[in-house]
N, C-alpha and C. Protein backbone atom coordinates (compact mmCIF):
# COMPACT_ATOMS: atom_id res chain seq x y z
N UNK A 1 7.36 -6.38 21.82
CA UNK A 1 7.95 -5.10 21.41
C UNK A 1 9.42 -5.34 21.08
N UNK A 2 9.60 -4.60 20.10
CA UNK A 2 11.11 -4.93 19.74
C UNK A 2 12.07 -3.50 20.27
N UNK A 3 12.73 -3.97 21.15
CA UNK A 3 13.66 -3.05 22.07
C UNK A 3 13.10 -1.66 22.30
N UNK A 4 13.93 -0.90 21.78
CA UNK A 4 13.61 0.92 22.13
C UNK A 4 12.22 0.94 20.90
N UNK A 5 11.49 0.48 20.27
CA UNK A 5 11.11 0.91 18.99
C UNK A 5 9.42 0.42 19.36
N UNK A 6 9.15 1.51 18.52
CA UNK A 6 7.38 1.44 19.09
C UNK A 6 6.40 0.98 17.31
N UNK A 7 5.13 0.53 17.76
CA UNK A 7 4.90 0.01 16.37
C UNK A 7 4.09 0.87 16.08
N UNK A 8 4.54 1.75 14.30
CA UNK A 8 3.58 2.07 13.63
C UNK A 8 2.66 1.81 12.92
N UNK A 9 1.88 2.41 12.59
CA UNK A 9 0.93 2.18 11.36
C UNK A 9 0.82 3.41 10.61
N UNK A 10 0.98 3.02 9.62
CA UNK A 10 1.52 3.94 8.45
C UNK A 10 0.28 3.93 7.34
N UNK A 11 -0.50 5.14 7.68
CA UNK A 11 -1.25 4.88 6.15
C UNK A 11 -1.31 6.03 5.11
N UNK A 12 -1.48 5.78 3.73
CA UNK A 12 -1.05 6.22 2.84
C UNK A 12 -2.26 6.12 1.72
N UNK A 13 -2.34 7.36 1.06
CA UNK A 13 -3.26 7.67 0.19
C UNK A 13 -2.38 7.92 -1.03
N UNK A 14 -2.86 7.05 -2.08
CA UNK A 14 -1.89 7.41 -3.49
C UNK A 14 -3.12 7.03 -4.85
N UNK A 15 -2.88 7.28 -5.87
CA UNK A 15 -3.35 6.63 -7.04
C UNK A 15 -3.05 5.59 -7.38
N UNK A 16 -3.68 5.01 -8.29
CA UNK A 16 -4.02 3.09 -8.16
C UNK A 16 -3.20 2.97 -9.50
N UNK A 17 -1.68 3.20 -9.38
CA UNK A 17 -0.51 3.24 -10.39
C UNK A 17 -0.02 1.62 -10.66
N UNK A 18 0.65 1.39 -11.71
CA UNK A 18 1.18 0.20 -11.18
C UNK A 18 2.54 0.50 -11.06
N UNK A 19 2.86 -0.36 -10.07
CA UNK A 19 4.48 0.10 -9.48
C UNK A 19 4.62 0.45 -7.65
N UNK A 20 3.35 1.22 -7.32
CA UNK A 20 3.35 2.29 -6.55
C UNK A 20 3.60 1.31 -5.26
N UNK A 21 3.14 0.31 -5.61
CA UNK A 21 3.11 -0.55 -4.04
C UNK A 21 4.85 -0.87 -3.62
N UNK A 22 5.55 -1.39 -5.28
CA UNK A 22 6.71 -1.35 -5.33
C UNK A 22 7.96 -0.58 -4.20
N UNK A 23 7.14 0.83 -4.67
CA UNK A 23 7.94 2.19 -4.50
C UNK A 23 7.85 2.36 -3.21
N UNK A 24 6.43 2.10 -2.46
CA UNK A 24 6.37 2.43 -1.25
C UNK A 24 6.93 1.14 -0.21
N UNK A 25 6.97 0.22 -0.10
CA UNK A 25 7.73 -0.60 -0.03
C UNK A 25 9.07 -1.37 -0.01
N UNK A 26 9.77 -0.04 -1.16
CA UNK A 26 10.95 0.14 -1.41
C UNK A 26 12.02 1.16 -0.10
N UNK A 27 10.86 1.75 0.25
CA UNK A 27 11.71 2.79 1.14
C UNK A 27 11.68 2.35 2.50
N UNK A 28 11.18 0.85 3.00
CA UNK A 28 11.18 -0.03 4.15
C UNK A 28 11.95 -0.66 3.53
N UNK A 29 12.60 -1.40 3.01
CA UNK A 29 13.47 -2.45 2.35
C UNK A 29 14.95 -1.30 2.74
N UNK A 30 15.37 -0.48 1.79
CA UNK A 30 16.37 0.60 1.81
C UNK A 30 16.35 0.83 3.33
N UNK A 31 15.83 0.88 4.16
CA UNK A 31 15.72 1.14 5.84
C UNK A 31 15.97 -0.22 6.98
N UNK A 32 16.00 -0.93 6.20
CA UNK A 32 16.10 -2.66 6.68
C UNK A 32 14.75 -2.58 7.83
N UNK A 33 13.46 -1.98 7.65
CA UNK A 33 12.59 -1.83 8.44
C UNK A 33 11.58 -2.97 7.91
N UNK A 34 11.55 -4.33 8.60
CA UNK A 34 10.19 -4.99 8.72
C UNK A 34 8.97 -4.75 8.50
N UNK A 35 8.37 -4.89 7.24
CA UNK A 35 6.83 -4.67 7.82
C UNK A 35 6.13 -5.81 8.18
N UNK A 36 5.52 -5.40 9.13
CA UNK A 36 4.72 -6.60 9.77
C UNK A 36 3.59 -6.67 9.19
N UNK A 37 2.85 -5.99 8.76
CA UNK A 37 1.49 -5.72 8.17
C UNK A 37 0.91 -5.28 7.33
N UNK A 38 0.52 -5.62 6.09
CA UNK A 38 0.55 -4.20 4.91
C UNK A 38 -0.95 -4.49 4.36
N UNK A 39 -1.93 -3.86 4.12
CA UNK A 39 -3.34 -4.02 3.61
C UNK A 39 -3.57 -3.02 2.28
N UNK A 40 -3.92 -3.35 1.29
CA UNK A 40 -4.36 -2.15 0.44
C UNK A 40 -5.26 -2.14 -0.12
N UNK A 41 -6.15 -1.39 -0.19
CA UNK A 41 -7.41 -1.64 -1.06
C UNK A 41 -7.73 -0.11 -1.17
N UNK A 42 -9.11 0.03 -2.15
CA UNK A 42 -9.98 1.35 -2.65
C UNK A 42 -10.24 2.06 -1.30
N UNK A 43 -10.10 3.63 -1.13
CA UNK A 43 -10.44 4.08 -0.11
C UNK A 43 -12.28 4.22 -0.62
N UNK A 44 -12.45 5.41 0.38
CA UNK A 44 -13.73 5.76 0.20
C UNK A 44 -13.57 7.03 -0.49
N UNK A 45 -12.28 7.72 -0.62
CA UNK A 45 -12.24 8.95 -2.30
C UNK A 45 -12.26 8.19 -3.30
N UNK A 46 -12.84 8.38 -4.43
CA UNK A 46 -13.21 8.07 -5.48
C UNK A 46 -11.62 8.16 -6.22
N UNK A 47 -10.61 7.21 -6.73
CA UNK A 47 -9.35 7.37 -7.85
C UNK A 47 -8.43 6.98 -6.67
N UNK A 48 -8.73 7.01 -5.55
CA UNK A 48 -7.43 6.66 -4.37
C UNK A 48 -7.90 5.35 -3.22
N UNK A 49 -6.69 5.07 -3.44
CA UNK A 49 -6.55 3.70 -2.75
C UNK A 49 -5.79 4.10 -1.83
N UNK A 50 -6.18 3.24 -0.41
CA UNK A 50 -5.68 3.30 0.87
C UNK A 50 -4.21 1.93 1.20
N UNK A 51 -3.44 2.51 1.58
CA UNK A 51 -2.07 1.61 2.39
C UNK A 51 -1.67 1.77 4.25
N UNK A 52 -2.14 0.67 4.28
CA UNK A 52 -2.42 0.69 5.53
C UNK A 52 -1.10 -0.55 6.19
N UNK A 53 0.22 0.58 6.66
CA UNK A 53 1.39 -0.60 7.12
C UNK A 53 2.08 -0.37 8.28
N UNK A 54 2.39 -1.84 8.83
CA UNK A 54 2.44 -1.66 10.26
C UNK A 54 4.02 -1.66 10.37
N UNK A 55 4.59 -1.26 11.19
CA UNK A 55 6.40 -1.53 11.59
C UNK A 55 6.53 -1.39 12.86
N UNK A 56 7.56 -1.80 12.85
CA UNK A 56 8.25 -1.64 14.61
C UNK A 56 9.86 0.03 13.98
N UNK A 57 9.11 0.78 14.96
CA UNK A 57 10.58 1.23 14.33
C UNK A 57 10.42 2.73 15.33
N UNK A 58 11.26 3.74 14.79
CA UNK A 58 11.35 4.66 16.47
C UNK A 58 10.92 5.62 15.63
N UNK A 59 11.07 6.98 16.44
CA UNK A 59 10.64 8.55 16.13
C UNK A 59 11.46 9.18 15.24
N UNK A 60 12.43 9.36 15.02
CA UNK A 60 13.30 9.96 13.82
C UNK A 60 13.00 9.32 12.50
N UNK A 61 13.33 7.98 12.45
CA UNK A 61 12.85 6.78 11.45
C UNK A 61 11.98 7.00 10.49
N UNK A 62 10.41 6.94 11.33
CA UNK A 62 9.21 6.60 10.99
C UNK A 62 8.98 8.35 10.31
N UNK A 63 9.40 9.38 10.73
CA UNK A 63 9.37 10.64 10.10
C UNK A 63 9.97 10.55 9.15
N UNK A 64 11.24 10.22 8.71
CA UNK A 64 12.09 10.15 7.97
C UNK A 64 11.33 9.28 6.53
N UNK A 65 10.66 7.93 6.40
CA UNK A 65 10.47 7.47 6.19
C UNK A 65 8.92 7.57 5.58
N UNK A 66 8.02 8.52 5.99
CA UNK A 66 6.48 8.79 5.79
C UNK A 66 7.00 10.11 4.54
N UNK A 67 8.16 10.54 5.00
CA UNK A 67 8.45 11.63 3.85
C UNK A 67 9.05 11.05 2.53
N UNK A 68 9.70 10.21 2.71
CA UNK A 68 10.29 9.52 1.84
C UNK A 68 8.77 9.03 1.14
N UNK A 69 7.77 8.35 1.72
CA UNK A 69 7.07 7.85 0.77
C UNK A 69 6.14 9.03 0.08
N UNK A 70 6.13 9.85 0.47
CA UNK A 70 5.31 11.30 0.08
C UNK A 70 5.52 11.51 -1.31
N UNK A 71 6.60 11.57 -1.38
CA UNK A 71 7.50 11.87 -2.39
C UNK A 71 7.76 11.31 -3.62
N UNK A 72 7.00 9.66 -3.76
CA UNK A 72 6.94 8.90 -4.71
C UNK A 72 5.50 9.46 -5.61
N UNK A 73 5.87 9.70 -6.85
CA UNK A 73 4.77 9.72 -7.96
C UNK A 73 3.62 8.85 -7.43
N UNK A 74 2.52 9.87 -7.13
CA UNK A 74 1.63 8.84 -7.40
C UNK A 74 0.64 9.00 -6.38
N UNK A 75 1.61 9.08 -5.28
CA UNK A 75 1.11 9.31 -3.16
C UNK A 75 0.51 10.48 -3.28
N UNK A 76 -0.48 10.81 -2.63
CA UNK A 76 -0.86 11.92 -2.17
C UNK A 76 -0.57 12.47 -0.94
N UNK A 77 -0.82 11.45 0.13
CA UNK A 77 -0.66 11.46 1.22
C UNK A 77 0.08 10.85 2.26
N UNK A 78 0.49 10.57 3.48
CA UNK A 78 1.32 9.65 3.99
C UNK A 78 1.28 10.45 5.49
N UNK A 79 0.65 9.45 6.45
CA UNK A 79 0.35 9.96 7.70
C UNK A 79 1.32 8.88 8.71
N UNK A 80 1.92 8.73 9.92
CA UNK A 80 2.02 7.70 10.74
C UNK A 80 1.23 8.15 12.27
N UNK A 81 1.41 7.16 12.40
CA UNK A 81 0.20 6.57 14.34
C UNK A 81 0.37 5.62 15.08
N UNK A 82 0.45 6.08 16.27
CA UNK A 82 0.52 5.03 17.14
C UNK A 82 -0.77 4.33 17.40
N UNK A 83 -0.63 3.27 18.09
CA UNK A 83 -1.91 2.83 18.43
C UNK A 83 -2.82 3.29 19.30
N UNK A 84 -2.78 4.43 20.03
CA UNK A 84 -2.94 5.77 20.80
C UNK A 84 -4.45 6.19 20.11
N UNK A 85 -3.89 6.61 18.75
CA UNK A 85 -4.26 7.60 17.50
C UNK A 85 -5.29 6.73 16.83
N UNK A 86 -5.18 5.12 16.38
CA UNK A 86 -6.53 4.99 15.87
C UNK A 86 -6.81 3.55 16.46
N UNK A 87 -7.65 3.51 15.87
CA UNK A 87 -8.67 2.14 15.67
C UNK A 87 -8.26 1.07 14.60
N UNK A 88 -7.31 0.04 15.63
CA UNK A 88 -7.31 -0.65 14.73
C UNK A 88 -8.00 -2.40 15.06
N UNK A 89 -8.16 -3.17 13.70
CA UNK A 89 -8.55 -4.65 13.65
C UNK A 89 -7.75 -5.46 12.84
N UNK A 90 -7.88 -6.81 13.02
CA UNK A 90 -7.55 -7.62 11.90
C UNK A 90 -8.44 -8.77 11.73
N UNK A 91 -8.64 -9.30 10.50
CA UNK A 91 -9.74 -10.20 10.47
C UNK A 91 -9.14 -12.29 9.76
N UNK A 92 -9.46 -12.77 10.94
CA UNK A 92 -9.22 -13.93 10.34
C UNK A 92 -9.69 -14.93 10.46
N UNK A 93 -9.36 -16.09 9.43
CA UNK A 93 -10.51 -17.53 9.33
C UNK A 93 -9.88 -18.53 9.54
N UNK A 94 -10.28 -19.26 10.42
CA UNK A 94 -9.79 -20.78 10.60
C UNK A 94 -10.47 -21.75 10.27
N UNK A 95 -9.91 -22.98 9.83
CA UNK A 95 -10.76 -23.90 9.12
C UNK A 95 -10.37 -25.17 10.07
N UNK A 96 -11.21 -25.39 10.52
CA UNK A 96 -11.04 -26.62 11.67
C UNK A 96 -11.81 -27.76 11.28
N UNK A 97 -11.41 -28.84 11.68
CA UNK A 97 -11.81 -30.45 11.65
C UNK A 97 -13.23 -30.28 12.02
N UNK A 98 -13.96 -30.68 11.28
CA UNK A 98 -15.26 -30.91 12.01
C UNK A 98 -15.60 -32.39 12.96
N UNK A 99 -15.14 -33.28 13.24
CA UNK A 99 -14.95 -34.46 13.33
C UNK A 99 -14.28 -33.85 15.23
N UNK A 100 -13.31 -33.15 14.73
CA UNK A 100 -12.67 -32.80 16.10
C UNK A 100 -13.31 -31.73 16.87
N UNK A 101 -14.42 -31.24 16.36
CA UNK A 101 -14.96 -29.93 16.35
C UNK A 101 -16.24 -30.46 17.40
N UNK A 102 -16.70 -32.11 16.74
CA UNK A 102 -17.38 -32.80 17.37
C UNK A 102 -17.13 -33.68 18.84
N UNK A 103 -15.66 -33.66 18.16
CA UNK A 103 -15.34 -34.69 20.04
C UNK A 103 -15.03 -33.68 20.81
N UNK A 104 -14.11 -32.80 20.71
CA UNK A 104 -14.32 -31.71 21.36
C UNK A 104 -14.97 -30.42 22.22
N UNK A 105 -15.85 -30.73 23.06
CA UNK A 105 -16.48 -29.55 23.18
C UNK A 105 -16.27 -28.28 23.72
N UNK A 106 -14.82 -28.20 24.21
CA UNK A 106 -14.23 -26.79 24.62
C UNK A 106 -13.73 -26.32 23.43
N UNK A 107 -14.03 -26.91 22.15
CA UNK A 107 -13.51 -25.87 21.17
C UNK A 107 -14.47 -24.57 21.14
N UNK A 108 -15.94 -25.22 21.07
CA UNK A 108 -17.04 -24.46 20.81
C UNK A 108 -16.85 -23.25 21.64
N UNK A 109 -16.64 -23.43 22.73
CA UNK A 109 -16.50 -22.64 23.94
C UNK A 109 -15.90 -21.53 23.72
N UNK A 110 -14.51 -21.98 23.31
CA UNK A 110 -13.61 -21.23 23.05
C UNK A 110 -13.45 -20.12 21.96
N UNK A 111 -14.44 -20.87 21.15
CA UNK A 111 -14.62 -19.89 19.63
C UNK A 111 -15.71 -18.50 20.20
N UNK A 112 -16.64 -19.02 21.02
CA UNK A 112 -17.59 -18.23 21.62
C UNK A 112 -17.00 -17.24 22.56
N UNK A 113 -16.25 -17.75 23.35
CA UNK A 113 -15.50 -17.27 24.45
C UNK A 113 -14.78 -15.76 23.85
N UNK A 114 -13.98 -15.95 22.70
CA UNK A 114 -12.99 -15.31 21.88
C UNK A 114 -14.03 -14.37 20.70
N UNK A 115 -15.39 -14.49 20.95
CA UNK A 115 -16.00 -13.62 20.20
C UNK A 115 -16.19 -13.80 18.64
N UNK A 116 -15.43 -15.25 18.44
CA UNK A 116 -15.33 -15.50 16.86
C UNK A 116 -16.58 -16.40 16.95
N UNK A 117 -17.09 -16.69 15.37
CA UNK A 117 -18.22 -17.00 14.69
C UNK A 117 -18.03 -18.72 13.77
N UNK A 118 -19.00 -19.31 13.78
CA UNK A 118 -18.83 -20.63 12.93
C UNK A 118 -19.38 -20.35 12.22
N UNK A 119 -18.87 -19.77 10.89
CA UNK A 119 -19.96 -19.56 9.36
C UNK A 119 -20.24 -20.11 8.46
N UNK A 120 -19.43 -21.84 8.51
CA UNK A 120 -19.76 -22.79 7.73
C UNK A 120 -19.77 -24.08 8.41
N UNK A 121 -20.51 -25.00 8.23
CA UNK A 121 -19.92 -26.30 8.27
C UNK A 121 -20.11 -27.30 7.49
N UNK A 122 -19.55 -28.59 7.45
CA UNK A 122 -19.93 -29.41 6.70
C UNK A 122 -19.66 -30.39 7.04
N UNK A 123 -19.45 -32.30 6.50
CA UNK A 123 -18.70 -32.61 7.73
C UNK A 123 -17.00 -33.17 7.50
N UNK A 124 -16.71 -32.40 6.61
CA UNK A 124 -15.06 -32.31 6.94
C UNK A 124 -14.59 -31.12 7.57
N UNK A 125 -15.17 -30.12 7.26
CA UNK A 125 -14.75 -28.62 8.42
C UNK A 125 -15.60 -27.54 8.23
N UNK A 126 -15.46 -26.89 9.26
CA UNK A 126 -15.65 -25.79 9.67
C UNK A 126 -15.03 -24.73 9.56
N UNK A 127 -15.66 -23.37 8.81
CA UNK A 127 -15.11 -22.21 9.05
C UNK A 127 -15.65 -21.29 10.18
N UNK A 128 -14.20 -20.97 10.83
CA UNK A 128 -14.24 -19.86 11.89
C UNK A 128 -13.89 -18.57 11.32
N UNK A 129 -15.04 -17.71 12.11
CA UNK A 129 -14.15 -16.12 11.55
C UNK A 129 -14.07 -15.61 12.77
N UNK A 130 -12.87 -14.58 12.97
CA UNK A 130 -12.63 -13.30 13.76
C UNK A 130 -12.58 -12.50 13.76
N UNK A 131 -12.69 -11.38 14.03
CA UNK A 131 -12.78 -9.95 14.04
C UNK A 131 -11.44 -9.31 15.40
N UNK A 132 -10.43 -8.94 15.28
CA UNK A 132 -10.00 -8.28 17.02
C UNK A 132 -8.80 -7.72 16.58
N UNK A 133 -7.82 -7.63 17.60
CA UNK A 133 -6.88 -7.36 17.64
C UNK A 133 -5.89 -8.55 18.05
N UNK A 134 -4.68 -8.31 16.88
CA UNK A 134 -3.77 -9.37 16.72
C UNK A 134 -3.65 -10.28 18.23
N UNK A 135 -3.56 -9.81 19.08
CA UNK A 135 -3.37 -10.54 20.48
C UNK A 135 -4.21 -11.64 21.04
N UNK A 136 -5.60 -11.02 20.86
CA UNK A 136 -6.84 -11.41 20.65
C UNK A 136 -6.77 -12.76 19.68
N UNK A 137 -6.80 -12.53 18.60
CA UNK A 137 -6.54 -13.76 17.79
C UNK A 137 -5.84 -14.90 18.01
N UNK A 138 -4.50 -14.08 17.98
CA UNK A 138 -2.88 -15.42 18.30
C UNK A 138 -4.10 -15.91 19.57
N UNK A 139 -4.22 -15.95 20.50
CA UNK A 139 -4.69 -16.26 21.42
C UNK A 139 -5.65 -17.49 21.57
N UNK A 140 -6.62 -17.28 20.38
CA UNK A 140 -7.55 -18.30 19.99
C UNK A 140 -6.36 -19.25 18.84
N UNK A 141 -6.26 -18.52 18.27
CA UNK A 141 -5.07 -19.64 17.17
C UNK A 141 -4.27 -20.65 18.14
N UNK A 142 -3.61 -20.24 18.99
CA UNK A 142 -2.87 -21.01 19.85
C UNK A 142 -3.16 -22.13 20.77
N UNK A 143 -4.69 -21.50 21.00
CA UNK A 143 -5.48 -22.64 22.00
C UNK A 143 -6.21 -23.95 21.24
N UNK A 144 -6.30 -23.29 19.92
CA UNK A 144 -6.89 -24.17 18.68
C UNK A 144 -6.10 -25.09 18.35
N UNK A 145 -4.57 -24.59 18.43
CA UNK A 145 -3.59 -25.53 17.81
C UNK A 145 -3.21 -26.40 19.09
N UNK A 146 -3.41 -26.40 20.62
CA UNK A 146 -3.22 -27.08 20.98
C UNK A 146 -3.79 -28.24 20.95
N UNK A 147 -5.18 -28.27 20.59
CA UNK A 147 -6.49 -29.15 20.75
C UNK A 147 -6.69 -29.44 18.84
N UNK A 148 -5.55 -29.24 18.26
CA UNK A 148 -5.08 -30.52 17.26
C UNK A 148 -6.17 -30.24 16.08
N UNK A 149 -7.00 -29.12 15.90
CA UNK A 149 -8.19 -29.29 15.61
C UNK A 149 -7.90 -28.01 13.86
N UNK A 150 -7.08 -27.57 13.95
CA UNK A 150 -6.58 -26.25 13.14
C UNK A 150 -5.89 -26.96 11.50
N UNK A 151 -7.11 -26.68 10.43
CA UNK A 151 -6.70 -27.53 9.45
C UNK A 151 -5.73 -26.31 8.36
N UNK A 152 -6.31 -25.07 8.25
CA UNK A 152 -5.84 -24.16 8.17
C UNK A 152 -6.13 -22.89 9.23
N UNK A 153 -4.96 -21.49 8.54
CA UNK A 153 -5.26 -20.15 9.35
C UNK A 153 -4.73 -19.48 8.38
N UNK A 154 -5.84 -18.27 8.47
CA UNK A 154 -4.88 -16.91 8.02
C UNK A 154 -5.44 -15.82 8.50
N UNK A 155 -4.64 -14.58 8.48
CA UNK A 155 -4.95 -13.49 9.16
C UNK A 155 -4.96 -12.45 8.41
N UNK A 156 -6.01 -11.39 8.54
CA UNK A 156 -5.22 -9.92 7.25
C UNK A 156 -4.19 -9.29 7.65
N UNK A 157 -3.94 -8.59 6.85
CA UNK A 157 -3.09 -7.54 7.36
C UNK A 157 -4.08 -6.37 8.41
N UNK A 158 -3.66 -5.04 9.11
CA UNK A 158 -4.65 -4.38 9.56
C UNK A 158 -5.06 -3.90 9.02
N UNK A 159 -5.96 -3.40 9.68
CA UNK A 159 -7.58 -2.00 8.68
C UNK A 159 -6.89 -0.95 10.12
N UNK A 160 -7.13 -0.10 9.64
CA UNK A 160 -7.30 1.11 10.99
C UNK A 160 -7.75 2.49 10.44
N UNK A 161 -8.73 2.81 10.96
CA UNK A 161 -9.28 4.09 11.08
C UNK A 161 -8.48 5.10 12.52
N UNK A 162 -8.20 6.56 11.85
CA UNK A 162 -8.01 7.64 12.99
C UNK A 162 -8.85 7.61 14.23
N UNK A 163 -8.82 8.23 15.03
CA UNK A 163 -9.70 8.52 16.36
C UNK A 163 -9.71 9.87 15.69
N UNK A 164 -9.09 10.47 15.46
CA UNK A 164 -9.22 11.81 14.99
C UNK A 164 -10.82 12.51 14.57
N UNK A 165 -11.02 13.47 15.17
CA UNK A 165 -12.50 13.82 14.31
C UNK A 165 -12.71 14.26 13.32
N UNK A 166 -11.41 15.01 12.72
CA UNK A 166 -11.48 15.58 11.58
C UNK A 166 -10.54 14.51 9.92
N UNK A 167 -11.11 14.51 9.32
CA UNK A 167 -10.46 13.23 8.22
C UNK A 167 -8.85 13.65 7.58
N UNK A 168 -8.13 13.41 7.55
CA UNK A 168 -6.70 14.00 7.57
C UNK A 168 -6.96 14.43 5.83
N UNK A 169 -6.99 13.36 5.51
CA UNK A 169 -7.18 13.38 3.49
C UNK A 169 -7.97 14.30 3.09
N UNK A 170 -9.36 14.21 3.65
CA UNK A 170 -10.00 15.22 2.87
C UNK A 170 -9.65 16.51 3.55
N UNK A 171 -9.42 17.04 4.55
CA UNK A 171 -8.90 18.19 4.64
C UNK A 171 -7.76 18.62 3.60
N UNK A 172 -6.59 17.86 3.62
CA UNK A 172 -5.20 17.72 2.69
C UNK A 172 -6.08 18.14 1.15
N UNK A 173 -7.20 17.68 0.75
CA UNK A 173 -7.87 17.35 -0.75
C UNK A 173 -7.65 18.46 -1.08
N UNK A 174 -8.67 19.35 0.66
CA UNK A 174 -9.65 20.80 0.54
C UNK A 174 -8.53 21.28 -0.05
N UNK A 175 -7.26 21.56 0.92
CA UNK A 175 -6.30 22.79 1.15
C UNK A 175 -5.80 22.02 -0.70
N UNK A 176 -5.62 21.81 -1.03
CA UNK A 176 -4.81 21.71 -2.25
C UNK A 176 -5.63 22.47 -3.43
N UNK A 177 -7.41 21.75 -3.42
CA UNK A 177 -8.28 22.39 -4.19
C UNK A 177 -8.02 23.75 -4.20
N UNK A 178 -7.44 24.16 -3.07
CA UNK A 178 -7.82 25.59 -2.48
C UNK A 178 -6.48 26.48 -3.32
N UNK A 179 -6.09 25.85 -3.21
CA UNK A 179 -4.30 26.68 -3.21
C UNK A 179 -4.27 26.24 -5.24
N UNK A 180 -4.76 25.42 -5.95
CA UNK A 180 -5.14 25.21 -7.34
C UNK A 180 -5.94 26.73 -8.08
N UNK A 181 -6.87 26.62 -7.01
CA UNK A 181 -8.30 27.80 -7.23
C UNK A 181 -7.46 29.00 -7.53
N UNK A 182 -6.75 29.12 -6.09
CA UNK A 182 -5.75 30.45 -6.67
C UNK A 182 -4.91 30.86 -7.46
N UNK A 183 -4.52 29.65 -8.11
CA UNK A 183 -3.09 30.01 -8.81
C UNK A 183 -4.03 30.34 -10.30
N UNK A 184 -5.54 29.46 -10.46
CA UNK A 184 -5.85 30.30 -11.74
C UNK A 184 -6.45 31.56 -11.63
């Protein structure tokens, strides 16, 4: 944790503009705010793509800052959460020695142990996958790299879904459809 400051996740519903990643991105840069994490891809609305970004940063800030991105052409939406509020993962693959994979047998263990999967092999390496939370991972990454065996790594950025029961966006869609309907 970085001092007084708690980590968000910031996600954001916009149109699939070019620039937009720019823009939203721009208003963490202008804030000297770190992102630690940024994922984007197609939501499940049809024309909108999901931004899903993590920071360390406090309560005035992170308000300050979800409005700021609101506000860029393009956004529809812009929610922040603690880790309280949703569900989050990250997913990553390691490519390990197969050779070391072989003299080794607490690697196996360990991959099992940690809930991750061997989805390839051959006999120069092996791919590992994971599924967890960042902690979770570093965890296996670290024990991997002690035992010399770690040819590559990478990690995503997060995915996170609300706990919420009700969907923030499509409600936001309804009330807009709604307030359109009337004005004709």
């Amino acid at each position: 944790m970085e001092n007084d400051k708690t980590l968000y996740t910031v996600i954001i519903f916009s149109e699939n503009l070019v620039g937009i990643l720019n823009a939203i991105t721009s208003v963490f840069t202008r804030r000297h705010i770190n992102i630690e994490s940024l994922n984007v891809s197609a939501s499940s609305i049809k024309g909108l793509h999901r931004y899903t970004i993590t920071c360390w940063c406090d309560p005035y800030t992170i308000q300050k800052v979800t409005k700021q991105i609101e506000k860029k052409i393009g956004v529809v939406r812009a929610n922040y959460f603690t880790n309280e509020d949703i569900f989050i993962q990250e997913t990553a693959l390691f490519k390990l020695s197969t050779p070391k994979l072989l003299e080794h047998h607490e690697i196996s263990g360990l991959i099992r142990s940690h809930s991750a999967k061997i989805v390839e092999v051959n006999p120069t390496y092996a791919i590992v996958t994971m599924v967890g939370m960042t902690e979770e991972i570093l965890s296996l990454f670290h024990k991997l790299m002690e035992l010399d065996c770690v040819l590559q790594y990478v990690r995503s950025g997060a995915i996170a879904v609300t706990k919420n029961r009700r969907e923030l966006i499509n409600e936001y869609l309804e009330s807009m459809k709604q307030r359109f309907a009337e004005k004709e």
